[in-house]
Protein backbone atom coordinates (compact mmCIF):
# COMPACT_ATOMS: atom_id res chain seq x y z
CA UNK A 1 87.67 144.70 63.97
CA UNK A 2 91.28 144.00 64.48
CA UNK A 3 90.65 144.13 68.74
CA UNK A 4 87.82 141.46 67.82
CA UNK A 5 90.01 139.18 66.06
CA UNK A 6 92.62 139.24 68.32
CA UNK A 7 89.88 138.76 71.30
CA UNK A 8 88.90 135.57 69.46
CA UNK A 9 92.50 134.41 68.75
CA UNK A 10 93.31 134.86 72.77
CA UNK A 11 89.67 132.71 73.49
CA UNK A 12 90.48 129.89 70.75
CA UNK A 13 93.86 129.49 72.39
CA UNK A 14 92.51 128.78 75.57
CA UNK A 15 89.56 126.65 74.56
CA UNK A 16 92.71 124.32 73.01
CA UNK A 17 95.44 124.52 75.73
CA UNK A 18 92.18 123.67 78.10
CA UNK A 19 91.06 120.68 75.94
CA UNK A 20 94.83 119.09 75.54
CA UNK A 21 95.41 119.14 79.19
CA UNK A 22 91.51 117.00 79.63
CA UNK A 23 92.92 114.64 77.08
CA UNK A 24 96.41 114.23 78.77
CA UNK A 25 94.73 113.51 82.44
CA UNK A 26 92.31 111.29 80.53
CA UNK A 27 95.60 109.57 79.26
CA UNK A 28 97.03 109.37 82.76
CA UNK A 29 93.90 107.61 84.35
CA UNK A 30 93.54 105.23 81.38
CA UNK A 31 97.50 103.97 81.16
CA UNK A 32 96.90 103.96 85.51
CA UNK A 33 93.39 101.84 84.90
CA UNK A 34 95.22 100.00 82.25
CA UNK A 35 97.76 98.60 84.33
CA UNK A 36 95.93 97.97 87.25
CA UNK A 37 93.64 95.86 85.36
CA UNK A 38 96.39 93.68 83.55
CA UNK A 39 98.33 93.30 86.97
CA UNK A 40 95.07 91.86 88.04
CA UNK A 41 94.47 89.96 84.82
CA UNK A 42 97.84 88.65 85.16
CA UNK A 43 97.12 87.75 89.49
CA UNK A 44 93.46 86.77 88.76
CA UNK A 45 94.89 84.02 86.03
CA UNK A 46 97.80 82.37 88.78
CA UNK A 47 96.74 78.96 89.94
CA UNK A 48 97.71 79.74 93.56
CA UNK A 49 97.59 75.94 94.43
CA UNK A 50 99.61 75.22 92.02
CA UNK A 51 102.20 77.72 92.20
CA UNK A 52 102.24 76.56 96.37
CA UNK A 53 103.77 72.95 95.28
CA UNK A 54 106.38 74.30 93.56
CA UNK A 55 107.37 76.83 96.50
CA UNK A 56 107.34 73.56 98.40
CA UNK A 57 109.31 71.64 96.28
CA UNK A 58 112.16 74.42 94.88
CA UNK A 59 112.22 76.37 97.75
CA UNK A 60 111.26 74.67 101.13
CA UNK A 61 112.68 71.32 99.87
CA UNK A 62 115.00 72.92 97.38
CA UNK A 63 116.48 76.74 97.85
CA UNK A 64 116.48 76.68 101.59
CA UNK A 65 118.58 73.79 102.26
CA UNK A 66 121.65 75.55 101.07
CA UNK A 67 123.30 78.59 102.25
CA UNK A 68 122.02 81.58 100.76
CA UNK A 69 124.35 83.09 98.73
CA UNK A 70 125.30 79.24 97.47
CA UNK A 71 125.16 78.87 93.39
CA UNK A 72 122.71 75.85 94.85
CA UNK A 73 120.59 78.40 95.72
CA UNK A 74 119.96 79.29 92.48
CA UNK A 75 119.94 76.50 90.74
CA UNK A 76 116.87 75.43 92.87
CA UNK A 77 114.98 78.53 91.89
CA UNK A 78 115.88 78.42 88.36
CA UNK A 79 114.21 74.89 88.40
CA UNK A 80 111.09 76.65 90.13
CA UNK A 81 111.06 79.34 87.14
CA UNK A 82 111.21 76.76 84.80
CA UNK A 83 107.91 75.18 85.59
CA UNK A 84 106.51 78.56 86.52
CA UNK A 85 107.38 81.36 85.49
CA UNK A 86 104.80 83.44 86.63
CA UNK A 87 105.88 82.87 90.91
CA UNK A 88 106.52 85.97 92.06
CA UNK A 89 107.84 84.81 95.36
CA UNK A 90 110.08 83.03 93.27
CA UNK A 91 111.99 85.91 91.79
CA UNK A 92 112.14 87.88 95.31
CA UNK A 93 113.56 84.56 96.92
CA UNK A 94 115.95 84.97 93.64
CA UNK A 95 117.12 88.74 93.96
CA UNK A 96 117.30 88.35 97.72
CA UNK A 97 120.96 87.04 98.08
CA UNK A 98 122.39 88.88 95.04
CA UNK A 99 121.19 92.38 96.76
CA UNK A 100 122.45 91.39 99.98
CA UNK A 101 125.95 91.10 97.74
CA UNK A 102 125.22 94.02 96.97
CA UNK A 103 124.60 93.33 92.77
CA UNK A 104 121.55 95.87 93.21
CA UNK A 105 121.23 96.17 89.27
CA UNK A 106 120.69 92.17 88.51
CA UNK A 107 118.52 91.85 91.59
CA UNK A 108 116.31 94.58 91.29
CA UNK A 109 116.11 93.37 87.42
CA UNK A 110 114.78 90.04 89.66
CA UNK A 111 112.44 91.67 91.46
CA UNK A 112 110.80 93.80 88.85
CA UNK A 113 109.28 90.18 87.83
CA UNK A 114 108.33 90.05 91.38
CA UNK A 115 106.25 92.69 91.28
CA UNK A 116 104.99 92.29 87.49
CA UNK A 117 103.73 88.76 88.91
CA UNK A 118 102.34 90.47 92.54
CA UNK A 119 102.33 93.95 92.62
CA UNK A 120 100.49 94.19 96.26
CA UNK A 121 103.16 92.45 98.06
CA UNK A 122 106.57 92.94 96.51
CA UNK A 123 106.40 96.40 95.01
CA UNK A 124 106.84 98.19 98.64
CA UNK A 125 109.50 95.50 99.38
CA UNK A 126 111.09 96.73 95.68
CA UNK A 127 110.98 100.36 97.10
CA UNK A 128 112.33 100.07 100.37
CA UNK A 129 115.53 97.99 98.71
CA UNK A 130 116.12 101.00 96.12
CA UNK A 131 115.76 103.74 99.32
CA UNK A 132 117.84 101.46 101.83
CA UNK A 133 120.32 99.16 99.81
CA UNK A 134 120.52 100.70 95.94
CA UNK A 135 119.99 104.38 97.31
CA UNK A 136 117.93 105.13 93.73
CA UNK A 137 116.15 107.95 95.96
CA UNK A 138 114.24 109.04 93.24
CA UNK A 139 113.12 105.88 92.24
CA UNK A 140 112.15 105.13 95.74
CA UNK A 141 109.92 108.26 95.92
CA UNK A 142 108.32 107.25 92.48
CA UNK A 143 107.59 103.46 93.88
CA UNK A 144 106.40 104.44 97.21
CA UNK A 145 103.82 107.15 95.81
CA UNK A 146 102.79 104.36 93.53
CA UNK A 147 101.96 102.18 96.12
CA UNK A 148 100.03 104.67 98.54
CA UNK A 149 97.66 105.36 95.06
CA UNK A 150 97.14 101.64 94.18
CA UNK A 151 96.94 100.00 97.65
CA UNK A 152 97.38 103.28 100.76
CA UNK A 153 99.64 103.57 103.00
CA UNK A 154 101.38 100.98 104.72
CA UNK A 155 104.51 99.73 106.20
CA UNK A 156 107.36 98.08 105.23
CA UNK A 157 110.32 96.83 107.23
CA UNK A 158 108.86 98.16 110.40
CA UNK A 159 108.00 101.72 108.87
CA UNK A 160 105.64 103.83 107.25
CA UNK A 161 105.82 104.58 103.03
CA UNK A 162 106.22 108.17 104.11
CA UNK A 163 109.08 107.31 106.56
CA UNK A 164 111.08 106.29 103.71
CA UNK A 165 109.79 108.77 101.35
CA UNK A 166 111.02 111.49 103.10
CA UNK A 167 114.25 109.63 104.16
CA UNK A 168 114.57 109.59 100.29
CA UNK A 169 114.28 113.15 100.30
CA UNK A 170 116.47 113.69 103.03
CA UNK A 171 119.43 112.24 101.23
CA UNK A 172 118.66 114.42 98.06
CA UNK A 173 118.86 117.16 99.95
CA UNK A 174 115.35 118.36 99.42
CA UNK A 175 115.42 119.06 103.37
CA UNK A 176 112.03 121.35 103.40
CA UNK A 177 110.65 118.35 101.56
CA UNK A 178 111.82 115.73 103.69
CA UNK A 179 110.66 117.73 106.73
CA UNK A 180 107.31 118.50 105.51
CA UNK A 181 106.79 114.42 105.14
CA UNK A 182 108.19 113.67 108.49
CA UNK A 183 106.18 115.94 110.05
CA UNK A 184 102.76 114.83 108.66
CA UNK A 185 103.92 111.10 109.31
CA UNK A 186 104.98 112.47 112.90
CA UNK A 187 101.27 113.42 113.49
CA UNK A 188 100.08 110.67 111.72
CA UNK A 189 101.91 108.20 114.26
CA UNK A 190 100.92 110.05 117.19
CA UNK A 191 97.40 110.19 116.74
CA UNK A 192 96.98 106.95 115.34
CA UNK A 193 99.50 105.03 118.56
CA UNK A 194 100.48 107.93 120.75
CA UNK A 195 103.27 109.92 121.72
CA UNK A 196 104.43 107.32 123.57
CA UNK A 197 104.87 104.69 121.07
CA UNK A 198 106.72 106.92 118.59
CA UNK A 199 110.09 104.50 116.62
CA UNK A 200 113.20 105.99 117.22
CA UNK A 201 114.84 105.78 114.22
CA UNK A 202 111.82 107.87 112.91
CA UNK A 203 112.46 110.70 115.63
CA UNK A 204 116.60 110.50 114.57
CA UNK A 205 115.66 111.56 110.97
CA UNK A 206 113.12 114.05 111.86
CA UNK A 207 116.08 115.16 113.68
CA UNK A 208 118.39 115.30 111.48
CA UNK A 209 116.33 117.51 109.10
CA UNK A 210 115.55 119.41 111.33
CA UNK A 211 119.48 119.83 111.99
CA UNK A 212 119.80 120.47 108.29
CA UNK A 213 118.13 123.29 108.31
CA UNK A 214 119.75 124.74 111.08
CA UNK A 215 116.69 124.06 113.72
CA UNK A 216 119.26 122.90 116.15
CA UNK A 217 117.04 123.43 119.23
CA UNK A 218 114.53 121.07 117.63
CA UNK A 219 116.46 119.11 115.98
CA UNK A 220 117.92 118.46 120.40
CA UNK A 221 114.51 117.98 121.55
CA UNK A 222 113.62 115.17 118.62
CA UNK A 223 116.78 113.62 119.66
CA UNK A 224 115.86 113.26 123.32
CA UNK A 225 112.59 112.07 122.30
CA UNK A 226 114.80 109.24 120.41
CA UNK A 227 117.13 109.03 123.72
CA UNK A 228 114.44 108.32 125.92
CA UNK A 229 113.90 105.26 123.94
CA UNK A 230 116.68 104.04 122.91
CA UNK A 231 119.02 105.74 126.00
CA UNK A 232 122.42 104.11 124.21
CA UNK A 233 121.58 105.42 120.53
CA UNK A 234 125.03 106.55 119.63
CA UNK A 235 123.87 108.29 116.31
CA UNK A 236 121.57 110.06 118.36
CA UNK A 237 124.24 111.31 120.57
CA UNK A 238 126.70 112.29 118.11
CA UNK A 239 124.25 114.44 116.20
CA UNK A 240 122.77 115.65 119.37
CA UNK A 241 126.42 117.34 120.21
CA UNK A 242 127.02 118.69 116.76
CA UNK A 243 123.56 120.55 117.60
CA UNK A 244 124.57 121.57 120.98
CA UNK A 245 128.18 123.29 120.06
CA UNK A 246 125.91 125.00 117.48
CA UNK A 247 124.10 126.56 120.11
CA UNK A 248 127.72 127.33 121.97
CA UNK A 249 126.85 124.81 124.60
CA UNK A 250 130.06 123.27 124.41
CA UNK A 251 130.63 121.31 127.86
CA UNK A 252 127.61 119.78 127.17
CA UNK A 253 128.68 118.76 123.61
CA UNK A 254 131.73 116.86 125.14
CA UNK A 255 129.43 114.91 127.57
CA UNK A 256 127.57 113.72 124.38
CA UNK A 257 130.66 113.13 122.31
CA UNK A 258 132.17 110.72 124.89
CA UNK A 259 128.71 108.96 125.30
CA UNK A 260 128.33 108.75 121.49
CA UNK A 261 131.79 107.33 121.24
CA UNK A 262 131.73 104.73 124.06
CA UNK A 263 127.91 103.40 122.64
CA UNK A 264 129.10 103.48 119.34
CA UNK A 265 132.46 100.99 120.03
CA UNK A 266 129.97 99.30 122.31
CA UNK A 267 127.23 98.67 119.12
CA UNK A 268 124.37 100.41 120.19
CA UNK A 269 124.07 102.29 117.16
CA UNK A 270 121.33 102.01 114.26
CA UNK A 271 119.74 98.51 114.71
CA UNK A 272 117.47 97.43 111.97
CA UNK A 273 117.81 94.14 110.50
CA UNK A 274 119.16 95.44 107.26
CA UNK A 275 121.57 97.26 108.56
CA UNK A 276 123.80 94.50 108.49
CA UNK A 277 124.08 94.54 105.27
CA UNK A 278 123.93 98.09 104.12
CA UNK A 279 125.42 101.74 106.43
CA UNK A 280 121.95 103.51 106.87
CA UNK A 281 121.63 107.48 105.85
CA UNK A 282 123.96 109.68 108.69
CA UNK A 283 124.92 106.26 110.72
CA UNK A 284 128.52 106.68 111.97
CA UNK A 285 131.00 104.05 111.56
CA UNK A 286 133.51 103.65 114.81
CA UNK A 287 135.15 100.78 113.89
């Protein structure tokens, strides 16, 4: 009798701990549904044409006759805001400045309205400024896996979601992580524009994982890959001669240092258009 009762205790237990996790993922899809539908409510209720004049007026005739990071600047918006409210464009053209400035808190505060107001366009844009300028890695990962559910993968600033997702990674040193992701968006790239179209700043950090976790004869051949298009990447060359005296090839090495050093006075180092404003992950500063 006892063994019976104890049988049944051990069966009721798992009938309940079964049943709470069906009502927690019917939770999770419902709060996911849930705010789907009210960003579209929220998109489906914008009078686009309307919202278009005062772009025109506050920005085009406004905003953008001043210098960017001028108080005139954002004045204009403010006016903008004040008739509508609801522009997401708006708020971007807002935060835009301020996180160039480097104020990543207030701005990103900016573009959270942004992306309550359009969600499709400005949430990657959101994601790639807390990977690249706020380095909130975490935060990145959370907003880029957001945006491959709602919308798939895409690209932002010239790269894929999973580029920066495992960049993200990379720089909280979750290296297997990181090198799983750049290796599916490796494959991904290849089949989808070949080999031979491959960016090079993707092949550097697929590199440098791979130099992370001590792979340092493919970590070399990711780097040539990177060389052979972009032949003056300093970064590439550095890192590429740290590999090399870790495989005791140390003549070698020195070749690479002196190239790495001459390209690097010379400016050929990492050359997105951000990077202006913000030191990318493992870039090397020469002067």
């Amino acid at each position: 009798m006892q063994h019976f009762e104890k049988k049944l205790r051990t069966i009721i237990k798992i009938i309940s701990i079964s049943l709470i996790a069906i009502v927690f993922a019917c939770n999770q899809k419902k709060t996911l549904s849930n705010d789907l539908t009210e960003n579209q409510s929220t998109e489906t209720n914008i009078d686009k044409e309307k919202q278009q004049k005062i772009i025109d007026e506050y920005l085009k005739n406004g905003a953008w006759r001043y210098q960017m990071y001028s108080q005139e600047w954002q004045w204009e918006i403010d006016k903008g805001l004040e008739k509508d409210s609801t522009v997401a464009y708006l708020w971007q053209q807002k935060a835009m400045p301020l996180l160039k400035m480097r104020k990543y808190e207030i701005g990103i505060d900016y573009l959270d309205k942004a992306v309550k107001y359009d969600r499709q366009r400005w949430q990657d844009y959101r994601a790639f400024i807390k990977c690249i300028f706020a380095k909130r890695y975490r935060e990145a990962i959370a907003d880029f896996e957001d945006c491959k559910k709602r919308f798939g993968n895409g690209y932002v600033m010239d790269h894929t979601y999973d580029f920066y997702i495992g960049l993200s990674h990379l720089q909280l040193n979750e290296f297997e992580k990181a090198e799983q992701i750049f290796k599916e968006d490796y494959d991904y790239q290849e089949q989808e524009f070949g080999k031979d179209n491959l960016h090079h700043l993707d092949l550097f950090y697929f590199g440098i994982t791979k130099y992370e976790l001590k792979k340092y004869q493919e970590a070399i051949d990711l780097f040539d890959k990177a060389l052979k298009i972009y032949p003056k990447f300093s970064d590439v060359q550095l890192y590429k001669a740290v590999c090399l005296r870790k495989l005791g090839k140390y003549e070698e090495a020195k070749k690479y240092d002196v190239l790495a050093e001459q390209n690097g006075r010379a400016g050929n180092t990492i050359n997105e258009d951000n990077a202006i404003y913000e030191m990318y992950p493992y870039q090397w500063k020469w002067k």
